[in-house]
PDB file of N, CA and C in Angstrom:
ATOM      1  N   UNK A   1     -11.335   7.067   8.948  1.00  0.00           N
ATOM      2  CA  UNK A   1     -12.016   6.154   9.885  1.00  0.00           C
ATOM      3  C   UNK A   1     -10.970   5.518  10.812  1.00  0.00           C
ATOM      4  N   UNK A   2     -10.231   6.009  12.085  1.00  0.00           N
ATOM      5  CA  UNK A   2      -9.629   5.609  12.756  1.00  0.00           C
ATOM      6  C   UNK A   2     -10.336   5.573  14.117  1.00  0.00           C
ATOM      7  N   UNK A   3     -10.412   4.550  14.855  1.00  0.00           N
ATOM      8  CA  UNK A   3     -11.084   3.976  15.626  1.00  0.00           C
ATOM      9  C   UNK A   3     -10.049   3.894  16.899  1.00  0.00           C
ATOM     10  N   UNK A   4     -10.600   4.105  18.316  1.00  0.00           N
ATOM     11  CA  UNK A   4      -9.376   3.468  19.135  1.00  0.00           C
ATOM     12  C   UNK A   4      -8.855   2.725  19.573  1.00  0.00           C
ATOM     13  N   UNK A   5      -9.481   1.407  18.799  1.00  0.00           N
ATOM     14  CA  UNK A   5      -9.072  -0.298  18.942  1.00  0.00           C
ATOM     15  C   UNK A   5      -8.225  -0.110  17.833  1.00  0.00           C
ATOM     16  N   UNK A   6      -8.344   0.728  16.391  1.00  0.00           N
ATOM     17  CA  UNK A   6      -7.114   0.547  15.697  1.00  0.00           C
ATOM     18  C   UNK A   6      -6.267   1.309  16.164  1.00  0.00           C
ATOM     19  N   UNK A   7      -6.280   2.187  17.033  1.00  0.00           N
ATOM     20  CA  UNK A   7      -4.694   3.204  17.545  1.00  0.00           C
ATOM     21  C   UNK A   7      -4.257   1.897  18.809  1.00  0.00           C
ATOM     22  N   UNK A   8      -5.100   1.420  18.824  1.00  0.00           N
ATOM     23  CA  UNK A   8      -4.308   0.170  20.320  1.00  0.00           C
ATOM     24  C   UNK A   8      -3.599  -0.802  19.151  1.00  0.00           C
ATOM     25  N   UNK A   9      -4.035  -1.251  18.280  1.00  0.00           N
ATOM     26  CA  UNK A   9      -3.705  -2.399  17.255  1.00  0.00           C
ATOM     27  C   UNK A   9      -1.866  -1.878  16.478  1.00  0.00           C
ATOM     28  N   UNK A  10      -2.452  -0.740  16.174  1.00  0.00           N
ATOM     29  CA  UNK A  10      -0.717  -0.107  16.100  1.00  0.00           C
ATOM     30  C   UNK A  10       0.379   0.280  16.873  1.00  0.00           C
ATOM     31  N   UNK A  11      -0.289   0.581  18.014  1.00  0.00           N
ATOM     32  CA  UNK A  11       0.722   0.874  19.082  1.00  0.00           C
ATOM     33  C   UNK A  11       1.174  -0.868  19.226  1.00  0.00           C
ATOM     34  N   UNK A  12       0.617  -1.603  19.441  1.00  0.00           N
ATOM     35  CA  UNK A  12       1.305  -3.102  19.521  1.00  0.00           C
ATOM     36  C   UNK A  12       1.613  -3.489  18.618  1.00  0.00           C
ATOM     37  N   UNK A  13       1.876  -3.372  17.263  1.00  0.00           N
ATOM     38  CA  UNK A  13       2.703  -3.857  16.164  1.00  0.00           C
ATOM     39  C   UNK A  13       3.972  -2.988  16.423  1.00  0.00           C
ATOM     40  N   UNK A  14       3.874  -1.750  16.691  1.00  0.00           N
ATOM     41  CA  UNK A  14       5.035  -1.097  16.883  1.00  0.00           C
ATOM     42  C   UNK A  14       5.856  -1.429  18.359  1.00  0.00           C
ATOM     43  N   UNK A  15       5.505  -1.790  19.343  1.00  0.00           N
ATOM     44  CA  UNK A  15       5.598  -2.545  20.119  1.00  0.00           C
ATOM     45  C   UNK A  15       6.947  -3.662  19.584  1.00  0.00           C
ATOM     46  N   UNK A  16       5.697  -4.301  19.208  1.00  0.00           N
ATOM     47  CA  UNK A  16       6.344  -5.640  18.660  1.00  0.00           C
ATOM     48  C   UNK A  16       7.287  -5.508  17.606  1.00  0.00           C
ATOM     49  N   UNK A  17       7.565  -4.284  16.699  1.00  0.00           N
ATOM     50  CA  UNK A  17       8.834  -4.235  16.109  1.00  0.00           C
ATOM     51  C   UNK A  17      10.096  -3.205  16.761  1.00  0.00           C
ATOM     52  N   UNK A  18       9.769  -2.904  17.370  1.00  0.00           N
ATOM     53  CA  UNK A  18      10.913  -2.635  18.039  1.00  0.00           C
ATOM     54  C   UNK A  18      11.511  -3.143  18.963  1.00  0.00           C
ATOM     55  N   UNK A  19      10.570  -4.443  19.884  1.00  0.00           N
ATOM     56  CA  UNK A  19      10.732  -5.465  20.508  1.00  0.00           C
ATOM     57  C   UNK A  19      12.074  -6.182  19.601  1.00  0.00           C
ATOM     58  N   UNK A  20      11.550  -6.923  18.568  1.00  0.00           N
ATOM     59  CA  UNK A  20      12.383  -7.671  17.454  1.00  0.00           C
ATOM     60  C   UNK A  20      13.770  -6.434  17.463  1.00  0.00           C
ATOM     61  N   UNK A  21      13.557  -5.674  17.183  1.00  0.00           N
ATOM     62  CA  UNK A  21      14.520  -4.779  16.455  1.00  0.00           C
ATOM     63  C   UNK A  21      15.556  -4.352  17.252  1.00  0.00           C
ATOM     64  N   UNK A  22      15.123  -4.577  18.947  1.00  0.00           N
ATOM     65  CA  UNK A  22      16.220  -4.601  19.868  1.00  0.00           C
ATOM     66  C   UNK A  22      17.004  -5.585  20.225  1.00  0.00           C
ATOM     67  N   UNK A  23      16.359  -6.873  19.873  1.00  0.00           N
ATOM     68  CA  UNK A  23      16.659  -8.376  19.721  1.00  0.00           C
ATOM     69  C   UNK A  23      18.021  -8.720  18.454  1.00  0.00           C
ATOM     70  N   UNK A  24      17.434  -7.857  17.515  1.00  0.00           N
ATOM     71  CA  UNK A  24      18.581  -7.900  16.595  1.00  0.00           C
ATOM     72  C   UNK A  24      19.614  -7.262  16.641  1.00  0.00           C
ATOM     73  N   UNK A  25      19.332  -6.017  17.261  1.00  0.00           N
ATOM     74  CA  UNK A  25      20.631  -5.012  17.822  1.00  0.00           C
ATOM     75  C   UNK A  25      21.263  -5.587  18.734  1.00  0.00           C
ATOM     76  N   UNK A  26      21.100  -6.596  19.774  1.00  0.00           N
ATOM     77  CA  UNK A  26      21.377  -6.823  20.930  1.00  0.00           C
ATOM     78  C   UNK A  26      22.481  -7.792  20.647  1.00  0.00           C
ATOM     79  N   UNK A  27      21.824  -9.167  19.033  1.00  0.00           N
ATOM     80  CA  UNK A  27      22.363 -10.260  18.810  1.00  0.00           C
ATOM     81  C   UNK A  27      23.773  -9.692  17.647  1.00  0.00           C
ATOM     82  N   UNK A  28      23.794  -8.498  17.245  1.00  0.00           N
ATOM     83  CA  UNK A  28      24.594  -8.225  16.801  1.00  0.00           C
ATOM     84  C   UNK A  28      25.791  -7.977  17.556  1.00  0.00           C
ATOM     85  N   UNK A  29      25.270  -6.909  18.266  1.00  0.00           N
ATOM     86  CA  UNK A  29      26.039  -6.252  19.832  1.00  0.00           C
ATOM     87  C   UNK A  29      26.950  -7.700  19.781  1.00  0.00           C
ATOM     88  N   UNK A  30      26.880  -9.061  20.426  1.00  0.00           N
ATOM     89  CA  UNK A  30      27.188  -9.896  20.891  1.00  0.00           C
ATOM     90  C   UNK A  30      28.021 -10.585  19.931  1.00  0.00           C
ATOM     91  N   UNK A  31      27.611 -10.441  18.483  1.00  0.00           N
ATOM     92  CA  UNK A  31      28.666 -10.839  17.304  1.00  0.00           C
ATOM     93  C   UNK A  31      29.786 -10.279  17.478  1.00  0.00           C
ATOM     94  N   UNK A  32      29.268  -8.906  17.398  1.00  0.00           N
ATOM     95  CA  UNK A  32      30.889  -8.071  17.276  1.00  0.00           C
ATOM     96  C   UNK A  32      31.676  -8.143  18.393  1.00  0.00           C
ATOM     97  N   UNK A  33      30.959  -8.334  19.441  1.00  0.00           N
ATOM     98  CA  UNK A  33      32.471  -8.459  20.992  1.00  0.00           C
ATOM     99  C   UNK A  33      33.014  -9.633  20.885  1.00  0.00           C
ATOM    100  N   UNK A  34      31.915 -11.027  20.337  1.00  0.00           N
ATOM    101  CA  UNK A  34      32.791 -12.137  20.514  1.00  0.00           C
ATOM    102  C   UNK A  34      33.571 -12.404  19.656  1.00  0.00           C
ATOM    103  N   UNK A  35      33.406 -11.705  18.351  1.00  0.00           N
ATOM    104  CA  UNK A  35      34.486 -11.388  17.152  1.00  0.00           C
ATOM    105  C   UNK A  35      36.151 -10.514  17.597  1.00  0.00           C
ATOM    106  N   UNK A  36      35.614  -9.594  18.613  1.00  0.00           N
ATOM    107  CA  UNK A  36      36.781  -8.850  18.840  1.00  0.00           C
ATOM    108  C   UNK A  36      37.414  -9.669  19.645  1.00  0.00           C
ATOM    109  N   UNK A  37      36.622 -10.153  20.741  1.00  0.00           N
ATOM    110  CA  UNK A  37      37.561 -10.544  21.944  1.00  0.00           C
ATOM    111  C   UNK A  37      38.395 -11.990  21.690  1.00  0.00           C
ATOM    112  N   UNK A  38      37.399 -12.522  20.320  1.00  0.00           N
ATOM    113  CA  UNK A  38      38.701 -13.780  19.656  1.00  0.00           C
ATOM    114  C   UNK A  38      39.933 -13.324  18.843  1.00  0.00           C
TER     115      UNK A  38
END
């Protein structure tokens, strides 16, 4: 029973975690240069 309000409902959770998940890659990214460049 997959419906196409639930294929829209997953495409935006997935959305939304890879949103986050670039957010965390990004805030890491920014650890490690300001780690190196001190």
């Amino acid at each position: 029973m997959s419906s196409p309000g639930t294929r829209e409902i997953i495409q935006d959770h997935h959305a939304w975690a890879y949103s986050i998940y670039i957010c965390i890659a990004r805030a890491r990214v920014r650890l490690c240069t300001n780690t190196s460049q001190d």
